[in-house]
Protein backbone atom coordinates (compact mmCIF):
# COMPACT_ATOMS: atom_id res chain seq x y z
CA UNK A 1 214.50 -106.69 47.36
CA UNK A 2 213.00 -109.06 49.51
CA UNK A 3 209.34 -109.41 50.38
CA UNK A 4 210.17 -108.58 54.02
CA UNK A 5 212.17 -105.64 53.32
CA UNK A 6 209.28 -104.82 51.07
CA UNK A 7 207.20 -104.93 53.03
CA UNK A 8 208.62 -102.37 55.91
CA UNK A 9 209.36 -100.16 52.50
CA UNK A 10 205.82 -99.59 52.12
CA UNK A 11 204.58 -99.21 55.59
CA UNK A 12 207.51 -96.75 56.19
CA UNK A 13 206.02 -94.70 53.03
CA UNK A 14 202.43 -95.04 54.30
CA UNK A 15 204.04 -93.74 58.04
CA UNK A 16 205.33 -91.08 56.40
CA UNK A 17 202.43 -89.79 54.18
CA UNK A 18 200.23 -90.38 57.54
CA UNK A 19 202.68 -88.07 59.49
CA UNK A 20 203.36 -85.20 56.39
CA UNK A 21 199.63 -85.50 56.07
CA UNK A 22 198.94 -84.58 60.01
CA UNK A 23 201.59 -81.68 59.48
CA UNK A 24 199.92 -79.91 56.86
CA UNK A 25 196.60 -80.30 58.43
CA UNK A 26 198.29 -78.70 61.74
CA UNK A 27 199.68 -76.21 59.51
CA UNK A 28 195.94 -75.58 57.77
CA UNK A 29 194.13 -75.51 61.26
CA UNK A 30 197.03 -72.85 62.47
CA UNK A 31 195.41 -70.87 59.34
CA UNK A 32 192.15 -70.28 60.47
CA UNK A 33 191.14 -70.94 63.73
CA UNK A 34 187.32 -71.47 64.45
CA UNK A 35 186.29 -72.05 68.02
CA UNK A 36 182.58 -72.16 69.77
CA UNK A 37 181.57 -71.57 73.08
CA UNK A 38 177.99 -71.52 74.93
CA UNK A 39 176.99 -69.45 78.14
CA UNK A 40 176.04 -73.58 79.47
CA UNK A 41 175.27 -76.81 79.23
CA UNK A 42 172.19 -77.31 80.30
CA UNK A 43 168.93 -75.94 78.48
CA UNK A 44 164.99 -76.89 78.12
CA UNK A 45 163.67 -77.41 75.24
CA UNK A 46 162.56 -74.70 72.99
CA UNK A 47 164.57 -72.35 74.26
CA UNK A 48 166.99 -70.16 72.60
CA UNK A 49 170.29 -72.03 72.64
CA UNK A 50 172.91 -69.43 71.32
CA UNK A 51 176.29 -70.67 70.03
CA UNK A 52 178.98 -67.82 69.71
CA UNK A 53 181.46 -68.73 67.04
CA UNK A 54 185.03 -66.83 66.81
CA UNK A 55 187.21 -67.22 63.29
CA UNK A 56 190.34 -66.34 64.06
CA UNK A 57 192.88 -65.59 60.64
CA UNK A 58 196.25 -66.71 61.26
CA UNK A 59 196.90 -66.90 57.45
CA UNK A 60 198.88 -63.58 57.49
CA UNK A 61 196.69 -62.46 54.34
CA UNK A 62 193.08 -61.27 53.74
CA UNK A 63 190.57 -63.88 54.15
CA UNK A 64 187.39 -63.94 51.96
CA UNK A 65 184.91 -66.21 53.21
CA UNK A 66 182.21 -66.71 50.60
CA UNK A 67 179.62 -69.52 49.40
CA UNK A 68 181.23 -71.47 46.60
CA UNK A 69 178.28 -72.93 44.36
CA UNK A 70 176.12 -75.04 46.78
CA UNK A 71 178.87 -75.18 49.42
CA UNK A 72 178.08 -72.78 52.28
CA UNK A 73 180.92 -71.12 53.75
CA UNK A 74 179.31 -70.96 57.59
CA UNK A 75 177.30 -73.95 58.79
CA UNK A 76 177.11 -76.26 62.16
CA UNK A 77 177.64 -79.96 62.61
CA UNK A 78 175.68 -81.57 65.42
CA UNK A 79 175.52 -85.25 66.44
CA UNK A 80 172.87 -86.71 69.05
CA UNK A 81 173.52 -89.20 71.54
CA UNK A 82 173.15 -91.85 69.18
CA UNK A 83 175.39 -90.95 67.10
CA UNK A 84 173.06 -89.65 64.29
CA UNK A 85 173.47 -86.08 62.31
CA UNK A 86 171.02 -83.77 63.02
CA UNK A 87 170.37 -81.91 59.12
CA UNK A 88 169.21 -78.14 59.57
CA UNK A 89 165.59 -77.39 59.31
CA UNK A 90 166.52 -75.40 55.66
CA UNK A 91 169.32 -76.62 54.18
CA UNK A 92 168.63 -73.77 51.48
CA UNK A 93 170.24 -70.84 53.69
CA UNK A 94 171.85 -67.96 52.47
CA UNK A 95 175.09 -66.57 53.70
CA UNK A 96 176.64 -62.95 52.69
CA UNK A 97 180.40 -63.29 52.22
CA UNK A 98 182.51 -62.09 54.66
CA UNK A 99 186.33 -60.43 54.94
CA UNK A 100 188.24 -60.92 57.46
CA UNK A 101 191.41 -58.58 57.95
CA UNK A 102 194.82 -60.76 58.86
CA UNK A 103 195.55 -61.04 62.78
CA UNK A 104 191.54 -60.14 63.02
CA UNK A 105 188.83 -62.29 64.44
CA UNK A 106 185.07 -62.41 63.79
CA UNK A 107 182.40 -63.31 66.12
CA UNK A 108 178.75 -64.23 65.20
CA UNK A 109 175.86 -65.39 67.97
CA UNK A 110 173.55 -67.56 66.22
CA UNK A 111 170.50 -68.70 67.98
CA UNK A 112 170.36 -72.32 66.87
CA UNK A 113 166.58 -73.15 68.21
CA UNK A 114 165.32 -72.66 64.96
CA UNK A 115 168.00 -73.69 62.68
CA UNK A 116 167.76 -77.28 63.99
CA UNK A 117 165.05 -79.94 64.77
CA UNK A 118 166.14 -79.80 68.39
CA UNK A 119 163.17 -80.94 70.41
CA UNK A 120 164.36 -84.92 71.42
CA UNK A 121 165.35 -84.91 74.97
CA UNK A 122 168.76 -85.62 75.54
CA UNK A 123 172.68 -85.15 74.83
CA UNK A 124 174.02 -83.10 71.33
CA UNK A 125 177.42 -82.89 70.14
CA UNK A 126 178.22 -79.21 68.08
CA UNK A 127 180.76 -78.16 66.28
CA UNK A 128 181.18 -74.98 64.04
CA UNK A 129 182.55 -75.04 60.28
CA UNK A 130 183.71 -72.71 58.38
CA UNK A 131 184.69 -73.02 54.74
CA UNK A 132 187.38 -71.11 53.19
CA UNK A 133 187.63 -71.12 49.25
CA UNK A 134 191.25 -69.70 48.61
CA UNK A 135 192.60 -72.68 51.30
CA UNK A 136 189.99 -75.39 49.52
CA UNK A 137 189.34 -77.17 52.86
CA UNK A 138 187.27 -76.73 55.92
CA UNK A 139 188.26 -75.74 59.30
CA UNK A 140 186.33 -76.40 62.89
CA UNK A 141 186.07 -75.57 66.19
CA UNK A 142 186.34 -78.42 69.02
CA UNK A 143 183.04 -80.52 69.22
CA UNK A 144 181.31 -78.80 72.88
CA UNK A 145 178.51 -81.04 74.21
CA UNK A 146 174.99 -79.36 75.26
CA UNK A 147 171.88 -81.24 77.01
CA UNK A 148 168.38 -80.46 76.78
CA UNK A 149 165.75 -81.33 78.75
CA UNK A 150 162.05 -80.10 79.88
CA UNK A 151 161.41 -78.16 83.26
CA UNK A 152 158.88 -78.80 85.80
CA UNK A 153 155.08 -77.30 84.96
CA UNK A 154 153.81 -75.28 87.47
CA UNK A 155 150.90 -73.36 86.29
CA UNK A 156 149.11 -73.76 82.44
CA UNK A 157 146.22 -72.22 81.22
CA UNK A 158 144.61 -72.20 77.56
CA UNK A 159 143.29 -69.14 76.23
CA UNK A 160 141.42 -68.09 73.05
CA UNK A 161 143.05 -65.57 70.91
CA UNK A 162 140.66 -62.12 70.90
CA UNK A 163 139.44 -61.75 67.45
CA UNK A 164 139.74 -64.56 65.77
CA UNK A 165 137.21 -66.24 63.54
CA UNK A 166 135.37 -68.86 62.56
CA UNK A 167 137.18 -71.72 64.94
CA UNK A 168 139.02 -70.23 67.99
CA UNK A 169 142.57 -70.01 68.07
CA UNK A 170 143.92 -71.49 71.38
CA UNK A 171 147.22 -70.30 72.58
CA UNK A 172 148.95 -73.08 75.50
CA UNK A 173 150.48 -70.35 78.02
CA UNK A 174 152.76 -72.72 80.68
CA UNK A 175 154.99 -71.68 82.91
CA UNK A 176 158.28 -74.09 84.10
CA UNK A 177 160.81 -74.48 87.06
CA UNK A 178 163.96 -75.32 86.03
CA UNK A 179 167.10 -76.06 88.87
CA UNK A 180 170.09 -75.01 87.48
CA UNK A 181 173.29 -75.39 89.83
CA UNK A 182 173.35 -71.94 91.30
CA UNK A 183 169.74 -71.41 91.04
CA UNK A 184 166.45 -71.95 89.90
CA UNK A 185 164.98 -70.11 86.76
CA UNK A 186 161.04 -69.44 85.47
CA UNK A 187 160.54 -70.30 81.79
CA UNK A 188 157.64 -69.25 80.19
CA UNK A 189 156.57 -70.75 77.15
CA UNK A 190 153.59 -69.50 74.73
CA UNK A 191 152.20 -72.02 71.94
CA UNK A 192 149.20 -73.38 69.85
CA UNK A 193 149.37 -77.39 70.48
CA UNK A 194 147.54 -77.88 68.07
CA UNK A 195 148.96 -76.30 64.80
CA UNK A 196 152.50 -77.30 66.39
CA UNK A 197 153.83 -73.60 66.44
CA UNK A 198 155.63 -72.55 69.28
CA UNK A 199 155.47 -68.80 69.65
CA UNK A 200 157.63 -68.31 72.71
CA UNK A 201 160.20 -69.99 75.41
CA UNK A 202 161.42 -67.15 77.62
CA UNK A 203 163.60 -67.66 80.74
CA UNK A 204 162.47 -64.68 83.09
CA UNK A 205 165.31 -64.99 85.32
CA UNK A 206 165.32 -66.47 88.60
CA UNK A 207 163.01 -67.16 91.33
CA UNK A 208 162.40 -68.25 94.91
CA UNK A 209 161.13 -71.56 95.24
CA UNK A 210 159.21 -70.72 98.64
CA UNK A 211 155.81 -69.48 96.58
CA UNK A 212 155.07 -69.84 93.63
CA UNK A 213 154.85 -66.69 90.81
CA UNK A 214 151.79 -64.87 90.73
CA UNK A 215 150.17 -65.51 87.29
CA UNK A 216 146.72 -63.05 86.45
CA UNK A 217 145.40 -63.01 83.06
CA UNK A 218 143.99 -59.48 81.40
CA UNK A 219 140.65 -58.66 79.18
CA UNK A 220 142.92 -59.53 76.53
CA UNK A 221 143.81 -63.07 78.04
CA UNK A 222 147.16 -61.25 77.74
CA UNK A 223 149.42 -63.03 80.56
CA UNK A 224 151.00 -60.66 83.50
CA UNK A 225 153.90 -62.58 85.89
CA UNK A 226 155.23 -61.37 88.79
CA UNK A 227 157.98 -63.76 90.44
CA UNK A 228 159.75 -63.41 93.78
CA UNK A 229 163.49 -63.17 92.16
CA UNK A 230 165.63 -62.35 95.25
CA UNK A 231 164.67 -61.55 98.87
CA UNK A 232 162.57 -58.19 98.97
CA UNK A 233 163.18 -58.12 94.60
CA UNK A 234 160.64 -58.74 92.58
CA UNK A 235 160.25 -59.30 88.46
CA UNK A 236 157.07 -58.01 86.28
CA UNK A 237 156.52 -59.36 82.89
CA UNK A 238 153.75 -58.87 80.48
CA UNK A 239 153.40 -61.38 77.30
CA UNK A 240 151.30 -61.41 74.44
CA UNK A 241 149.75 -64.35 73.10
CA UNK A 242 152.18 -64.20 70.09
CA UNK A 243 155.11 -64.43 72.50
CA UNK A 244 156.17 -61.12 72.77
CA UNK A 245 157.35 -59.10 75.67
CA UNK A 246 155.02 -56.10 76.00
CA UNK A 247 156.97 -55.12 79.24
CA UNK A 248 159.06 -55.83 82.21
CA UNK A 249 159.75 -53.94 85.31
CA UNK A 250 161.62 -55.15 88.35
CA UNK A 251 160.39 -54.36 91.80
CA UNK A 252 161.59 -53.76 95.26
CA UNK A 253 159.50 -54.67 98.18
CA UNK A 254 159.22 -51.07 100.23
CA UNK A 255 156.55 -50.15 102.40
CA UNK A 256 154.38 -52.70 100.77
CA UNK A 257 155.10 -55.98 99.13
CA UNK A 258 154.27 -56.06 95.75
CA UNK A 259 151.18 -57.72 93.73
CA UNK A 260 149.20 -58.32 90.62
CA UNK A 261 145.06 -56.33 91.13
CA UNK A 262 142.71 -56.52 88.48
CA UNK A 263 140.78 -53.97 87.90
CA UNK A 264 136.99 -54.02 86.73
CA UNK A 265 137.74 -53.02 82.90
CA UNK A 266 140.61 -56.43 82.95
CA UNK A 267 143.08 -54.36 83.23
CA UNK A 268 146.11 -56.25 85.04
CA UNK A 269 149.02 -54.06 87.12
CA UNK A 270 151.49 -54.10 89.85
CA UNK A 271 150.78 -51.98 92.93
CA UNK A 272 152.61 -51.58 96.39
CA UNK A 273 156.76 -52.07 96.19
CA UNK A 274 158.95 -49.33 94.39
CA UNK A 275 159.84 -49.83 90.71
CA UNK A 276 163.50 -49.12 90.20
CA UNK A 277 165.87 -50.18 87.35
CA UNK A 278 168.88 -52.99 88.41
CA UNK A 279 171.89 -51.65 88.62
CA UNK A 280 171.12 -47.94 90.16
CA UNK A 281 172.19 -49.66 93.77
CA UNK A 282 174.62 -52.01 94.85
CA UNK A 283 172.21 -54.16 96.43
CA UNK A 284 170.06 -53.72 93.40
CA UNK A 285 172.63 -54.50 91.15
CA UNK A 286 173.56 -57.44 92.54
CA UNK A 287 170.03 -59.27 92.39
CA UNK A 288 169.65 -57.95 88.43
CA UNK A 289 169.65 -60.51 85.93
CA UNK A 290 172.70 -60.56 83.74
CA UNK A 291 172.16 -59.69 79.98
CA UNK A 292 172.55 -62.78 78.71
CA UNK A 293 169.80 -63.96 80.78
CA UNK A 294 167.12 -61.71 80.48
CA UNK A 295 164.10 -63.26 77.71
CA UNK A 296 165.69 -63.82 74.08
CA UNK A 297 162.67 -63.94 71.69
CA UNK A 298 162.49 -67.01 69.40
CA UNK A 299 162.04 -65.89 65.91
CA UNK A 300 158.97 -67.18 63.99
CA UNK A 301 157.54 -70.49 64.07
């Protein structure tokens, strides 16, 4: 045979492993099908950024997805801008095995805020993996890109936390504008600058640009918030300096607009307006805040 001939012999035989090789990996991804989605694109930093990942068995048999010695059966793969893997803040996790039925799906939300180091400003790449022993390969979903970014500051105080001794324990309560397409959105974040812990970054839902929130602190230096979200709707959130939401009560301005009164013992409330619960009226119903957007807590620092 000559060298030519050769030749095209073994680049037809590389062709053709390339192109078997692309059919069995189509045949693998038709197997198990793993696809992630977010509610957007756009989110500020430190808050909850929750990735909903679907498996989807195709294999017409049970599927068993389990760790296999150090290799995790569930895990995300996200790039930054530059091009860099971002590595989880525990690499350590543990997983519980899973079974997934044939023709059946699973879906899992996963709140990825504080999974990963994601506090740089900028664009991320993610993509969800799953592992599945009996196949001996990996499958994932599409890679979807997210950006994150800070909001505008609008009002910041810092507080000492009651009780606390020998130094004082400061707690950094901010709240931030953000502009998303549709509308604009109040964040409030809780967090001691100095230790580096962030204890909070709620979005409280949206809010008229035309005055700012009202923002009154209690005995407790407890923060109360009561935002404009809609005309003649209003939004009432209490926070504790540890970031949690000790309650929240929407508002409708009748009779009397709503605001925040001290009272001589610190004691912060809400008086004038009528307190009602979104959804009850059309009208009402159609200024309420969608579940997905009402304040996700961040779990520990």
């Amino acid at each position: 045979m000559s060298s030519a001939l050769l030749r095209m012999h073994r680049v037809f035989r590389f062709l053709l492993a390339v192109f078997l090789l692309l059919c069995a990996a189509g045949v693998a991804r038709a197997q198990v099908n793993v696809t992630i989605g977010f509610k957007r694109k756009l989110y500020v930093v430190y808050e909850p950024i929750l990735a909903t990942v679907t498996i989807d068995n195709l294999s017409g048999r049970p599927l068993l997805l389990e760790n296999d010695g150090q290799q995790r059966w569930f895990g995300f793969s996200i790039e930054a801008a530059d091009g860099r893997l971002v590595p989880p803040n525990n690499p350590d996790y543990e997983l519980s095995p899973v079974a997934i039925a044939p023709g059946e799906k699973l879906s899992r939300t996963v709140n990825l805020t504080p999974l990963f180091p994601l506090q740089e400003f900028g664009l991320y790449r993610i993509k969800a993996t799953v592992f599945a022993e009996s196949f001996g390969r990996f499958f994932s979903s599409a890679s979807l890109p997210i950006e994150i970014t800070e909001a505008h500051q609008i009002w910041q105080e810092v507080v000492g936390v009651p009780g606390s001794e020998g130094k004082p324990e400061l707690r950094t309560i901010t709240l931030l504008s953000h502009k998303l397409s549709r509308s604009t959105r109040l964040y409030a974040r809780i967090e001691d600058k100095e230790n580096g812990k962030i204890y909070a970054m709620h979005q409280l839902g949206p809010y008229l640009t035309f005055g700012l929130p009202a923002v009154m602190l209690d005995g407790r230096n407890e923060v109360h918030i009561l935002q404009n979200s809609a005309p003649k709707q209003f939004l009432y959130t209490h926070l504790g300096l540890q970031g949690e939401v000790l309650a929240q009560q929407a508002y409708l301005e009748v009779g009397s607009r709503p605001s925040l009164v001290k009272a001589d013992g610190g004691e912060v409330k809400v008086v004038g307006g009528r307190p009602y619960t979104p959804g009850q009226e059309q009208t009402e119903q159609q200024a309420a805040d969608k579940a997905g957007d009402r304040p996700v807590p961040m779990p520990g620092p």
